[in-house]
PDBML (XML) file of the C-alpha atoms, coordinates in Angstrom:
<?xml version="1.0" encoding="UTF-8" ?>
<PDBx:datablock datablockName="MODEL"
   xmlns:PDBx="http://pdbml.pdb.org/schema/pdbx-v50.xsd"
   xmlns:xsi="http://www.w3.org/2001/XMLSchema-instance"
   xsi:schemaLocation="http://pdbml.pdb.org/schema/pdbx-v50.xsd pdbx-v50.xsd">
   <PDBx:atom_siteCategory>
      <PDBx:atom_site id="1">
         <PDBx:B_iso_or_equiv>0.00</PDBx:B_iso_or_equiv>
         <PDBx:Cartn_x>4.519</PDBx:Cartn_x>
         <PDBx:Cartn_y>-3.373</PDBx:Cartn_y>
         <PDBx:Cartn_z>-127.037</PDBx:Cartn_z>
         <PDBx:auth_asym_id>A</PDBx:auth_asym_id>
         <PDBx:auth_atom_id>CA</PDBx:auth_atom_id>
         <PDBx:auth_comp_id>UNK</PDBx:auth_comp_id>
         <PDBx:auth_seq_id>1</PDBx:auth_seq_id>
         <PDBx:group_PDB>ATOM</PDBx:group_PDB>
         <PDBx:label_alt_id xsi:nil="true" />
         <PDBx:label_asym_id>A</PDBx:label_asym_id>
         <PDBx:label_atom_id>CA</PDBx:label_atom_id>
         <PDBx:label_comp_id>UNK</PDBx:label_comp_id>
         <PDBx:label_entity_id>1</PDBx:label_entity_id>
         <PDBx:label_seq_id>1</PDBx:label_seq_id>
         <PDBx:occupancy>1.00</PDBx:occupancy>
         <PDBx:pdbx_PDB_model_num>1</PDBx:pdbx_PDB_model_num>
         <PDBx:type_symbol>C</PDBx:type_symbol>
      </PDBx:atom_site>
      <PDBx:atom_site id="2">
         <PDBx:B_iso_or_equiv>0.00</PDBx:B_iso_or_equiv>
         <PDBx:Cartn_x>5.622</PDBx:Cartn_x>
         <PDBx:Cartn_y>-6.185</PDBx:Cartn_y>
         <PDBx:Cartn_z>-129.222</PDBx:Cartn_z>
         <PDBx:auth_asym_id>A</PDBx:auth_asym_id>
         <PDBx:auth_atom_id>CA</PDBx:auth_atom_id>
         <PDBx:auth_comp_id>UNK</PDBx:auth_comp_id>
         <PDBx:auth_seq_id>2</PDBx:auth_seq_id>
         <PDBx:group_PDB>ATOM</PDBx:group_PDB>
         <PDBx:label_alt_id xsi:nil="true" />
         <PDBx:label_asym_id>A</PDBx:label_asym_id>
         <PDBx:label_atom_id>CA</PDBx:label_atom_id>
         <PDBx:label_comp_id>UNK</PDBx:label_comp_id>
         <PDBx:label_entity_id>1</PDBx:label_entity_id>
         <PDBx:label_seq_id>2</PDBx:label_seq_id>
         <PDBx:occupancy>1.00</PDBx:occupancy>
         <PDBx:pdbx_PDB_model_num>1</PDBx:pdbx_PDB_model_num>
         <PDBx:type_symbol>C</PDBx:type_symbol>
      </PDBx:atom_site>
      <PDBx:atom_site id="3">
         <PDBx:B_iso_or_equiv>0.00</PDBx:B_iso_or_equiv>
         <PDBx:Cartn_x>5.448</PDBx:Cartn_x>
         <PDBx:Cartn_y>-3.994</PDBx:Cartn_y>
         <PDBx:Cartn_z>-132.151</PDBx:Cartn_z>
         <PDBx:auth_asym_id>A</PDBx:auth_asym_id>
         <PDBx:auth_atom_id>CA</PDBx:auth_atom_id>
         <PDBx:auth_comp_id>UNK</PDBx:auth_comp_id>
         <PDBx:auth_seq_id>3</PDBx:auth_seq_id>
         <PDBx:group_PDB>ATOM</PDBx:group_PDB>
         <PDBx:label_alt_id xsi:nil="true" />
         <PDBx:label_asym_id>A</PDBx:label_asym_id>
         <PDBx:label_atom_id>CA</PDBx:label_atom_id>
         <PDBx:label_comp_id>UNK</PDBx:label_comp_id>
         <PDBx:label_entity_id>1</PDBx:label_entity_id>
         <PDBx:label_seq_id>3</PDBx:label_seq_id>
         <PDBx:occupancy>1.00</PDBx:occupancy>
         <PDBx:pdbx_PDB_model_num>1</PDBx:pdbx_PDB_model_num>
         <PDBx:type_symbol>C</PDBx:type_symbol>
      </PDBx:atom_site>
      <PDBx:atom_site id="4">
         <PDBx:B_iso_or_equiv>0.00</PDBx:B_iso_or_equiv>
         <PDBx:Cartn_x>6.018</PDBx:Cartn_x>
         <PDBx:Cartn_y>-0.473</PDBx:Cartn_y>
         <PDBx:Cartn_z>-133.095</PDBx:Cartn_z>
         <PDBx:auth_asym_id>A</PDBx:auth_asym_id>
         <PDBx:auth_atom_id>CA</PDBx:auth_atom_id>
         <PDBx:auth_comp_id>UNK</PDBx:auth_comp_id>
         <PDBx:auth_seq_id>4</PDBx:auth_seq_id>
         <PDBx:group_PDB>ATOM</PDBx:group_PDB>
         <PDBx:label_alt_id xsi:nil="true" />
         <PDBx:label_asym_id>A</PDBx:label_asym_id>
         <PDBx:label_atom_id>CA</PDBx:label_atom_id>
         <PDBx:label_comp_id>UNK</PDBx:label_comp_id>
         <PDBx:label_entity_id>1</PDBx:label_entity_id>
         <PDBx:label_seq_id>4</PDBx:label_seq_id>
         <PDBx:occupancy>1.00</PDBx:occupancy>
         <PDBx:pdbx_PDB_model_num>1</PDBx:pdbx_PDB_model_num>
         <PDBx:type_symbol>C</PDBx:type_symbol>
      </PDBx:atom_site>
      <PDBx:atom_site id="5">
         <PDBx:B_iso_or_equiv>0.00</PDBx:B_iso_or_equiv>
         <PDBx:Cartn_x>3.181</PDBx:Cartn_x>
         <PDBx:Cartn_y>-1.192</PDBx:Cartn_y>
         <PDBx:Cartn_z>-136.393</PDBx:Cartn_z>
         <PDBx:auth_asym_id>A</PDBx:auth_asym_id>
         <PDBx:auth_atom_id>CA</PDBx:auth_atom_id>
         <PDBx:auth_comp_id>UNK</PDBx:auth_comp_id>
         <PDBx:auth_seq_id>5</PDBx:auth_seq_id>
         <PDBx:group_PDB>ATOM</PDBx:group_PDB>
         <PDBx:label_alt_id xsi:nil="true" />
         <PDBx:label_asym_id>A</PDBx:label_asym_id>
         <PDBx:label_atom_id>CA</PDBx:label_atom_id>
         <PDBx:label_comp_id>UNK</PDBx:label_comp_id>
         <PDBx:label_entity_id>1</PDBx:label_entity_id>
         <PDBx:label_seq_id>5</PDBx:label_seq_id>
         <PDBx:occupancy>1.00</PDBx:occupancy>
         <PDBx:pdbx_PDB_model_num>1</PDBx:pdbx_PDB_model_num>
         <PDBx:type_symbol>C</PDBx:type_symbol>
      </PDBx:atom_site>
      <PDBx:atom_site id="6">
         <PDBx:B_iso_or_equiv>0.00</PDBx:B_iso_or_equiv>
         <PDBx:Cartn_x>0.011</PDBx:Cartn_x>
         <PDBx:Cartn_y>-0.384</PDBx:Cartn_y>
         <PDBx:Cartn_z>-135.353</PDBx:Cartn_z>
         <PDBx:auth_asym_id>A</PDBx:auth_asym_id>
         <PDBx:auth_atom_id>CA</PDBx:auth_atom_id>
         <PDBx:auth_comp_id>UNK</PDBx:auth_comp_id>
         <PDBx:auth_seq_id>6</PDBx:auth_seq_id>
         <PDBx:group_PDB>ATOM</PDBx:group_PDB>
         <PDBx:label_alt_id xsi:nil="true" />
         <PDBx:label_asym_id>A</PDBx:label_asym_id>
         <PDBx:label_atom_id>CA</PDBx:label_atom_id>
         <PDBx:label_comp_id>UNK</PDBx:label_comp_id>
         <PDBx:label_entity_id>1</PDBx:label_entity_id>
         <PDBx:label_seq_id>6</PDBx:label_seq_id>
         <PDBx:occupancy>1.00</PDBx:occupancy>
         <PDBx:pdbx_PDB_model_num>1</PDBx:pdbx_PDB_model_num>
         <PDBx:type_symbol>C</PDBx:type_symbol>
      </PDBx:atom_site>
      <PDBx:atom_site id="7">
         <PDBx:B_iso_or_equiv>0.00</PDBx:B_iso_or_equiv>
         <PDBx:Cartn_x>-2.695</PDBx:Cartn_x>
         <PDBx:Cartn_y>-1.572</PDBx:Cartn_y>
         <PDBx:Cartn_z>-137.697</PDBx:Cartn_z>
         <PDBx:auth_asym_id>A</PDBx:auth_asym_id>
         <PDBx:auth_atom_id>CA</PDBx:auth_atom_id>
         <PDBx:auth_comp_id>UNK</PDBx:auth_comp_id>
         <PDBx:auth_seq_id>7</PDBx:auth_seq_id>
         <PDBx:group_PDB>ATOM</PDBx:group_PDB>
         <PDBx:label_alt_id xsi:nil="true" />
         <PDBx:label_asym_id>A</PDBx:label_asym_id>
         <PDBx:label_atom_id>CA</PDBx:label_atom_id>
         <PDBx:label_comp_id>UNK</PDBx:label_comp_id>
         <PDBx:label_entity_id>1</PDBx:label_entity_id>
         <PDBx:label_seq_id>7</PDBx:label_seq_id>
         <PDBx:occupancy>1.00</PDBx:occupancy>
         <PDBx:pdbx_PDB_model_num>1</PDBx:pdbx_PDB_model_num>
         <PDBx:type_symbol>C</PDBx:type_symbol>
      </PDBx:atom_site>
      <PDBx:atom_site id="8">
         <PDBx:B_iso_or_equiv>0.00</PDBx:B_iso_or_equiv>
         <PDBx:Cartn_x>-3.673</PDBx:Cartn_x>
         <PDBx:Cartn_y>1.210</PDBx:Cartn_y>
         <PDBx:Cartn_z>-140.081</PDBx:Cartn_z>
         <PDBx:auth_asym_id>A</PDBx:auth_asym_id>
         <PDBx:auth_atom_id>CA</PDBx:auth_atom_id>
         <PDBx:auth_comp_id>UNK</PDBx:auth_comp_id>
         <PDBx:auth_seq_id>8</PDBx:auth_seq_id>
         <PDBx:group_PDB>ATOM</PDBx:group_PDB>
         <PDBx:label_alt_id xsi:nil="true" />
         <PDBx:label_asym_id>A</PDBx:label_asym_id>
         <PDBx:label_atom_id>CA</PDBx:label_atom_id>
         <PDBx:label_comp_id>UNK</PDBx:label_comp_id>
         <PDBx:label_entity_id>1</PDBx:label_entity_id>
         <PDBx:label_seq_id>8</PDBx:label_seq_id>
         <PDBx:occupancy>1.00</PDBx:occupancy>
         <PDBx:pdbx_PDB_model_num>1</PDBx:pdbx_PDB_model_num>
         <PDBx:type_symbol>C</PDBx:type_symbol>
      </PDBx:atom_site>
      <PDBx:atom_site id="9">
         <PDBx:B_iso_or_equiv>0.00</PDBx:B_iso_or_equiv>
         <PDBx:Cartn_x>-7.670</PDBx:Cartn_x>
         <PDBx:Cartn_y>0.353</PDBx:Cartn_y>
         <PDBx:Cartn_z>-139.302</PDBx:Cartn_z>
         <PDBx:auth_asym_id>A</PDBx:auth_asym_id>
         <PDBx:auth_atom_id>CA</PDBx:auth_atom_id>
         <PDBx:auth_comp_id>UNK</PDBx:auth_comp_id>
         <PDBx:auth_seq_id>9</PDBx:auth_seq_id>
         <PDBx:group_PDB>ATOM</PDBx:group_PDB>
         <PDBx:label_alt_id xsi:nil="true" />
         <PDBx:label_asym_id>A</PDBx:label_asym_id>
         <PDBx:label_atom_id>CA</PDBx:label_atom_id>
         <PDBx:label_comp_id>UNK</PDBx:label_comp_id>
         <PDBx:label_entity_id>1</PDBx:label_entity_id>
         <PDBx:label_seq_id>9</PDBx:label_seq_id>
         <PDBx:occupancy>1.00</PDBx:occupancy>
         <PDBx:pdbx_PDB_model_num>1</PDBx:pdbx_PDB_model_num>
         <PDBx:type_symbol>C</PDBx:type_symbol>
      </PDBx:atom_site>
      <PDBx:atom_site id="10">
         <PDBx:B_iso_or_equiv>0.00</PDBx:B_iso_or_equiv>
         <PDBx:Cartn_x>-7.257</PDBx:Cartn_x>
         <PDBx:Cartn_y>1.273</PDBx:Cartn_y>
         <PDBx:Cartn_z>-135.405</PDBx:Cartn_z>
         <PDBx:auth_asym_id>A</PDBx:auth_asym_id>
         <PDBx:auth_atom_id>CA</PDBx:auth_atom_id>
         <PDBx:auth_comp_id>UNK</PDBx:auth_comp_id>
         <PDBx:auth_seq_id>10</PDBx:auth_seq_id>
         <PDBx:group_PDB>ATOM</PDBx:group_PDB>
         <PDBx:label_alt_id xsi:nil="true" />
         <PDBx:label_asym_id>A</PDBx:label_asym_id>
         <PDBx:label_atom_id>CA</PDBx:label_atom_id>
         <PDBx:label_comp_id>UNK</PDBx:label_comp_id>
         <PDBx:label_entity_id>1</PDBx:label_entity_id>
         <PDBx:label_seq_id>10</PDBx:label_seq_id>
         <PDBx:occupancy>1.00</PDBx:occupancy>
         <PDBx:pdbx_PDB_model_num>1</PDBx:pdbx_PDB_model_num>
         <PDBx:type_symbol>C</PDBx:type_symbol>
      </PDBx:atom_site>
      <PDBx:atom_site id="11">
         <PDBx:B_iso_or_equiv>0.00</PDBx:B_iso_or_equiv>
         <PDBx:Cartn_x>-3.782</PDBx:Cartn_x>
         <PDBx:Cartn_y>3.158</PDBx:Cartn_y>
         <PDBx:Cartn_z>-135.603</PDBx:Cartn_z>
         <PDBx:auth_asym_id>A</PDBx:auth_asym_id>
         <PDBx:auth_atom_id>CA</PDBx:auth_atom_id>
         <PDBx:auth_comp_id>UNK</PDBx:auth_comp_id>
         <PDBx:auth_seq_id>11</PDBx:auth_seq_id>
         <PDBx:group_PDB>ATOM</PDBx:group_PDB>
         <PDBx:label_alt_id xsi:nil="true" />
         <PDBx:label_asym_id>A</PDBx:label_asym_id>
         <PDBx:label_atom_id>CA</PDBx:label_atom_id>
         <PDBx:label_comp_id>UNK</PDBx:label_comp_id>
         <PDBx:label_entity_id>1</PDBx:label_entity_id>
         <PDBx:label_seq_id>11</PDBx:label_seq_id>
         <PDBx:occupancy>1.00</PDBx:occupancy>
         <PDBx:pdbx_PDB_model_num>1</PDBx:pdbx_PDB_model_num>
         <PDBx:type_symbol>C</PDBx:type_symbol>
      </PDBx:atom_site>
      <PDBx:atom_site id="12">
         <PDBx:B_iso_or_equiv>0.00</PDBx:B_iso_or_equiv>
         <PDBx:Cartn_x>-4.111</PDBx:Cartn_x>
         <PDBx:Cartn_y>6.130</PDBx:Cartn_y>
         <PDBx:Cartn_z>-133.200</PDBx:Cartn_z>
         <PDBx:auth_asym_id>A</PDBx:auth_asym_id>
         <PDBx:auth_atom_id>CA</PDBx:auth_atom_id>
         <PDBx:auth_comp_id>UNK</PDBx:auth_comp_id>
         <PDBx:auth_seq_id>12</PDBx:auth_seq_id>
         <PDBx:group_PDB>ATOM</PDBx:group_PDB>
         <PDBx:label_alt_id xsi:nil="true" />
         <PDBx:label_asym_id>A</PDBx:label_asym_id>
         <PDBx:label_atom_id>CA</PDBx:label_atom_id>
         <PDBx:label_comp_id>UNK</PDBx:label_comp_id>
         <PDBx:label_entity_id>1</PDBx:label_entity_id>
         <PDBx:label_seq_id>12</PDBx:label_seq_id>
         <PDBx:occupancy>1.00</PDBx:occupancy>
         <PDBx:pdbx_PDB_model_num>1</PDBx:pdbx_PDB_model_num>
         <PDBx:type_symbol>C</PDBx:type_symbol>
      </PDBx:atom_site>
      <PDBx:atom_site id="13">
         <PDBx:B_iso_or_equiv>0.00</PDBx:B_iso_or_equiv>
         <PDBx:Cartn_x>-7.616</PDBx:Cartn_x>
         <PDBx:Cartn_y>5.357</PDBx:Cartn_y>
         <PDBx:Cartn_z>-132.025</PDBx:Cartn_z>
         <PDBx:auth_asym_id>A</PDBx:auth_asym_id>
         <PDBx:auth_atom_id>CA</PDBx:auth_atom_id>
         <PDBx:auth_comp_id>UNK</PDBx:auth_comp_id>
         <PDBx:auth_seq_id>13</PDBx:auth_seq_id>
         <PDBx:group_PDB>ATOM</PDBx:group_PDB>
         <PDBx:label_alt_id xsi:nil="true" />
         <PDBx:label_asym_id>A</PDBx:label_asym_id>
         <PDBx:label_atom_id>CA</PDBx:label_atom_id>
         <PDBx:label_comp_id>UNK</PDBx:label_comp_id>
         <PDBx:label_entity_id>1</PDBx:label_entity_id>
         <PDBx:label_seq_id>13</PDBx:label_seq_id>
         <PDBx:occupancy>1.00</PDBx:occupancy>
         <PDBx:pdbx_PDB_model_num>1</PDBx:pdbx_PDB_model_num>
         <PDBx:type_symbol>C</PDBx:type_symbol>
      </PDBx:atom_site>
      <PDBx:atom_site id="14">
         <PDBx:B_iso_or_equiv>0.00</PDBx:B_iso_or_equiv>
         <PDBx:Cartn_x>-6.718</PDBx:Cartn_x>
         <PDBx:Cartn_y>6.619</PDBx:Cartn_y>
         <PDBx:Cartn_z>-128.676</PDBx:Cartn_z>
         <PDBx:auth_asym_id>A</PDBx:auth_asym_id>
         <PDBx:auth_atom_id>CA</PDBx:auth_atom_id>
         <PDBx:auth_comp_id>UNK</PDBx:auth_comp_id>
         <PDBx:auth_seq_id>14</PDBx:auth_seq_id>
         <PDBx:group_PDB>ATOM</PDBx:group_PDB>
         <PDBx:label_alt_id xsi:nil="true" />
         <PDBx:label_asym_id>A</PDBx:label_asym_id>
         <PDBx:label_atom_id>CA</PDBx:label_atom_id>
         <PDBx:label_comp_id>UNK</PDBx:label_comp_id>
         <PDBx:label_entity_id>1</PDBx:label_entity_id>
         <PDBx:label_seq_id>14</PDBx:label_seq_id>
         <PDBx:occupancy>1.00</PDBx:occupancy>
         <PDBx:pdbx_PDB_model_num>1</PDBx:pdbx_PDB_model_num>
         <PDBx:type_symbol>C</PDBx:type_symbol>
      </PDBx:atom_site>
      <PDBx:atom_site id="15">
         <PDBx:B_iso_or_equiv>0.00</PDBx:B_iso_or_equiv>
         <PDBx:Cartn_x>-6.483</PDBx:Cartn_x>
         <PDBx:Cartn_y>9.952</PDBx:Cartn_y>
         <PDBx:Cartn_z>-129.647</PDBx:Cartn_z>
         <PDBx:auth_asym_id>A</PDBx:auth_asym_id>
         <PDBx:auth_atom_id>CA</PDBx:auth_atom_id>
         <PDBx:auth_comp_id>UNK</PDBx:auth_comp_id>
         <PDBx:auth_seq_id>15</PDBx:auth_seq_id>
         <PDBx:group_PDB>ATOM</PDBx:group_PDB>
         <PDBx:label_alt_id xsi:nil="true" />
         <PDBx:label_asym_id>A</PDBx:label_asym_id>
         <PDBx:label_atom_id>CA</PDBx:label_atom_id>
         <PDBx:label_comp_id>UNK</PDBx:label_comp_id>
         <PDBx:label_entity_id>1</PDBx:label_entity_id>
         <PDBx:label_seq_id>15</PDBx:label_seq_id>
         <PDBx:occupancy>1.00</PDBx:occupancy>
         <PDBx:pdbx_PDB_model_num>1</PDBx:pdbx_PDB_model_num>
         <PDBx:type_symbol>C</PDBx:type_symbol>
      </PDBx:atom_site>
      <PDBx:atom_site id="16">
         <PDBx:B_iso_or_equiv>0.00</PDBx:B_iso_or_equiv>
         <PDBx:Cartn_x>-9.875</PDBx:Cartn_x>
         <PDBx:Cartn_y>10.225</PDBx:Cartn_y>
         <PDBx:Cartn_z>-131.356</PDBx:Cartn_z>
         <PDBx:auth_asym_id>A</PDBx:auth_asym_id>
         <PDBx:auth_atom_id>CA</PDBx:auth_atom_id>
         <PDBx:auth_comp_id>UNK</PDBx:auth_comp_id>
         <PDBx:auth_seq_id>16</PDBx:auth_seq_id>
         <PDBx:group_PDB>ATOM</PDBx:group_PDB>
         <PDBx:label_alt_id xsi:nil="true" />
         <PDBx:label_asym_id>A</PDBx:label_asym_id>
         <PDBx:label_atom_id>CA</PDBx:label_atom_id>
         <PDBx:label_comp_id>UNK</PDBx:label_comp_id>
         <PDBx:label_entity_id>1</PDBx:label_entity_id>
         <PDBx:label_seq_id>16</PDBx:label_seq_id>
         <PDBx:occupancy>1.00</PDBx:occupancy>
         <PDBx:pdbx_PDB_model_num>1</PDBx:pdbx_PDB_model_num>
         <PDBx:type_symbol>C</PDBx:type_symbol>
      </PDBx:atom_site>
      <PDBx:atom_site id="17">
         <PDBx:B_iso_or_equiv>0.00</PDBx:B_iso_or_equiv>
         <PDBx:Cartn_x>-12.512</PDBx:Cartn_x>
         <PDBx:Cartn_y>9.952</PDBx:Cartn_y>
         <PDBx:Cartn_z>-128.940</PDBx:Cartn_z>
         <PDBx:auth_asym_id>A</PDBx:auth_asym_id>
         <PDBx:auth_atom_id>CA</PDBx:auth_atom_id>
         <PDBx:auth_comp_id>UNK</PDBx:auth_comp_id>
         <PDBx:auth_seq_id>17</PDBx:auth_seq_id>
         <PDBx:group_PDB>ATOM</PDBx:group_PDB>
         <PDBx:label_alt_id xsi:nil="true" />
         <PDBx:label_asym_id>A</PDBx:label_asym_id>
         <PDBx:label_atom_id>CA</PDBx:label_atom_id>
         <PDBx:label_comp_id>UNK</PDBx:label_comp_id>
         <PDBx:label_entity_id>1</PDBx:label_entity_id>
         <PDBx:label_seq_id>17</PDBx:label_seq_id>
         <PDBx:occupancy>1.00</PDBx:occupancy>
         <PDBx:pdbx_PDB_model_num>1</PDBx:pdbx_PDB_model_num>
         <PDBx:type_symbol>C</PDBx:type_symbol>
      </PDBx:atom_site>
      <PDBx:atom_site id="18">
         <PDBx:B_iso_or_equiv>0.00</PDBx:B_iso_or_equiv>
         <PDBx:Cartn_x>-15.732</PDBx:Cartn_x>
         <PDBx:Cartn_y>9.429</PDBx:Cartn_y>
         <PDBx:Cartn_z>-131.497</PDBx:Cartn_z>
         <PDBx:auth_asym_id>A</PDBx:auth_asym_id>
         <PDBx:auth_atom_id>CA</PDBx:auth_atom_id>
         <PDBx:auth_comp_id>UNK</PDBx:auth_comp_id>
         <PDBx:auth_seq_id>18</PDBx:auth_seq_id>
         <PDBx:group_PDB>ATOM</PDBx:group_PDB>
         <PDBx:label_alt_id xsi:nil="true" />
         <PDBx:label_asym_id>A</PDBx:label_asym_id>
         <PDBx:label_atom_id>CA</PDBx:label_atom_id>
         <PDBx:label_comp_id>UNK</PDBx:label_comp_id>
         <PDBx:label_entity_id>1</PDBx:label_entity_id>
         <PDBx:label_seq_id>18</PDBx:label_seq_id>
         <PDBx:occupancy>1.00</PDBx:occupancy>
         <PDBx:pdbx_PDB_model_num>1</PDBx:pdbx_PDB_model_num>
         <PDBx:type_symbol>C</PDBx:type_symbol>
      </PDBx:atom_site>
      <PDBx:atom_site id="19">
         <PDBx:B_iso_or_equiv>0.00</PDBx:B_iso_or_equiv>
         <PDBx:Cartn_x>-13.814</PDBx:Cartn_x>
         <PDBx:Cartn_y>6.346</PDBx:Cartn_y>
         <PDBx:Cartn_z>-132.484</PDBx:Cartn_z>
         <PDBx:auth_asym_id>A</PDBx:auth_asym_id>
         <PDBx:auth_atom_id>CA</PDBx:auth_atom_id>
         <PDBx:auth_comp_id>UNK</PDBx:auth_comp_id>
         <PDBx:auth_seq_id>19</PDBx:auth_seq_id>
         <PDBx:group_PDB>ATOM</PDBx:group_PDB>
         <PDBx:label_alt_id xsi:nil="true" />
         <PDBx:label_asym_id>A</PDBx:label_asym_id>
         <PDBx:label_atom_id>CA</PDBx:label_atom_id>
         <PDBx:label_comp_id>UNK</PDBx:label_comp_id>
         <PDBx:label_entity_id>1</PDBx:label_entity_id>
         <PDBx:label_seq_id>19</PDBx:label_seq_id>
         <PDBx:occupancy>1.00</PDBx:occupancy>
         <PDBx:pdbx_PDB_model_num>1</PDBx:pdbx_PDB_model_num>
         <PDBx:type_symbol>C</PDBx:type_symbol>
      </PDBx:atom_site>
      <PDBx:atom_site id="20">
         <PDBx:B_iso_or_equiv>0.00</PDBx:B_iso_or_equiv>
         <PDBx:Cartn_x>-15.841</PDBx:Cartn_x>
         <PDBx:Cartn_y>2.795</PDBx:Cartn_y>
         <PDBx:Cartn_z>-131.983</PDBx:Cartn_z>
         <PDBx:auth_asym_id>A</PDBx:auth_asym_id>
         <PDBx:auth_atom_id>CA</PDBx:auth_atom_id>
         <PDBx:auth_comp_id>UNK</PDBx:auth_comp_id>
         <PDBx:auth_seq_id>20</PDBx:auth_seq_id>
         <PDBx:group_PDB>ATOM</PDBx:group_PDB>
         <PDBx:label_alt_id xsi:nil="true" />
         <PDBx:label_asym_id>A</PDBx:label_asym_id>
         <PDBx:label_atom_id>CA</PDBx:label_atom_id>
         <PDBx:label_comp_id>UNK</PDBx:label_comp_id>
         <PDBx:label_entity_id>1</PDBx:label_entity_id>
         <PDBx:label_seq_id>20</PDBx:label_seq_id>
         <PDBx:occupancy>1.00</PDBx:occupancy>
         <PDBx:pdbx_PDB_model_num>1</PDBx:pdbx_PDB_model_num>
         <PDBx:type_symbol>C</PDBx:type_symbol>
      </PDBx:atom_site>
      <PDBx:atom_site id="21">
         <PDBx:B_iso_or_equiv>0.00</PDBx:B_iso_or_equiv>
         <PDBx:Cartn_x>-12.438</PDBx:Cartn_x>
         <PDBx:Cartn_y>1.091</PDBx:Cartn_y>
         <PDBx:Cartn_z>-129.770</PDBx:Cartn_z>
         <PDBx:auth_asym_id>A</PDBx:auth_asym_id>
         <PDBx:auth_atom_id>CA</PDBx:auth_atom_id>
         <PDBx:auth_comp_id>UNK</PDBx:auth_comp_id>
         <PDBx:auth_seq_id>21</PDBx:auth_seq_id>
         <PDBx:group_PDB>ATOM</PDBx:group_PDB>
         <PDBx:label_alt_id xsi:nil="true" />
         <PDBx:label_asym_id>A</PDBx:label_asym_id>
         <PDBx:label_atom_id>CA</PDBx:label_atom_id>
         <PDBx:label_comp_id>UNK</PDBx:label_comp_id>
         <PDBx:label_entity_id>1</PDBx:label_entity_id>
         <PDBx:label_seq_id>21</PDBx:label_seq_id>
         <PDBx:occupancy>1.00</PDBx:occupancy>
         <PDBx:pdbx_PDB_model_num>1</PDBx:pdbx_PDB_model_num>
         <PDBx:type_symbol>C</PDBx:type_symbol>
      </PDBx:atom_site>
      <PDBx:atom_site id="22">
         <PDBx:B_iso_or_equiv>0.00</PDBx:B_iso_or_equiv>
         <PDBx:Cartn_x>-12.659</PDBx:Cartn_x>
         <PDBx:Cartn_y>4.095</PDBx:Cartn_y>
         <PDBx:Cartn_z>-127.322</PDBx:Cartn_z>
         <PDBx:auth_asym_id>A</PDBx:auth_asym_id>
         <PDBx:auth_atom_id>CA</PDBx:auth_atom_id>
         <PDBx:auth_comp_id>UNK</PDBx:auth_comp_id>
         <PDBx:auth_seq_id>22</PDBx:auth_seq_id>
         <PDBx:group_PDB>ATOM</PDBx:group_PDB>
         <PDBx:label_alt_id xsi:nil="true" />
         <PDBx:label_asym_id>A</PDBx:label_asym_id>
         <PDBx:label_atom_id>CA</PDBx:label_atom_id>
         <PDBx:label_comp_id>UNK</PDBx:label_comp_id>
         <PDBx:label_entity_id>1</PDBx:label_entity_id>
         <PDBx:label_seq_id>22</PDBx:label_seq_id>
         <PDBx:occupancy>1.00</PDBx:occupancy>
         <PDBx:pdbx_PDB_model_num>1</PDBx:pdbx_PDB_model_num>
         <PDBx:type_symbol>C</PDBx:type_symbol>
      </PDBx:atom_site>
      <PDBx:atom_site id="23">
         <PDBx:B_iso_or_equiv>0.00</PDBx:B_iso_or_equiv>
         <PDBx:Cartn_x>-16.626</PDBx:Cartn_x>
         <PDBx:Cartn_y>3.589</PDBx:Cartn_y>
         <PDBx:Cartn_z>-126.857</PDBx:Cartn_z>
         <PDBx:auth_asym_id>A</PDBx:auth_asym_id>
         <PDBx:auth_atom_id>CA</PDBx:auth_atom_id>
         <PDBx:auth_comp_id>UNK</PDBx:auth_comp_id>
         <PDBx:auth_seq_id>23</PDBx:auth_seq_id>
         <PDBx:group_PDB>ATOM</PDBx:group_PDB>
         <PDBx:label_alt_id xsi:nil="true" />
         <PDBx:label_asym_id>A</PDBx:label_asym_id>
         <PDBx:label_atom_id>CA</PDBx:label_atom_id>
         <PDBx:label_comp_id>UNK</PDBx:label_comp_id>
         <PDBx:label_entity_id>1</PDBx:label_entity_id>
         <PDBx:label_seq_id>23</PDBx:label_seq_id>
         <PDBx:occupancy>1.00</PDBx:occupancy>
         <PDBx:pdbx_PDB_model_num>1</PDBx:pdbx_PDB_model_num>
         <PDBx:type_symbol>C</PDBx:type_symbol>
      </PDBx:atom_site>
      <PDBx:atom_site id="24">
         <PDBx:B_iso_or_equiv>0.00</PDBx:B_iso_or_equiv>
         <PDBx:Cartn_x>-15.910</PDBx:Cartn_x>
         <PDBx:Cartn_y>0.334</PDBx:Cartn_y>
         <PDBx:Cartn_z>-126.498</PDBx:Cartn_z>
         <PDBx:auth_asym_id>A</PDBx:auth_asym_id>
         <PDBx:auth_atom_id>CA</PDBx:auth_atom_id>
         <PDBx:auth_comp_id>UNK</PDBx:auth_comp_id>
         <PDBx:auth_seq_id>24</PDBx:auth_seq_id>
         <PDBx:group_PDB>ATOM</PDBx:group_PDB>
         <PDBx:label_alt_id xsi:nil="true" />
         <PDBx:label_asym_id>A</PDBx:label_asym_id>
         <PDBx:label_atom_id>CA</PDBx:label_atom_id>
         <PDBx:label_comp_id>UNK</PDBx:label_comp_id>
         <PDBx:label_entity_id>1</PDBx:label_entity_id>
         <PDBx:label_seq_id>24</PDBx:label_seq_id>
         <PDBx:occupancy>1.00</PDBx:occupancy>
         <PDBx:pdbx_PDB_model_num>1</PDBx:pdbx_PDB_model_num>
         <PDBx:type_symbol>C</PDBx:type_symbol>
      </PDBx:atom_site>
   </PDBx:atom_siteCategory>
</PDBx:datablock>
């Protein structure tokens, strides 16, 4: 929460469950 920018590579990876950071 020191930014409101996610980076576009992993922006909203949290709502995308076949995405490699929520395997991870």
């Amino acid at each position: 929460n020191y930014t409101q920018k996610e980076h576009t590579e992993v922006k909203n990876w949290e709502y995308n469950i076949d995405s490699p950071q929520m395997r991870m």
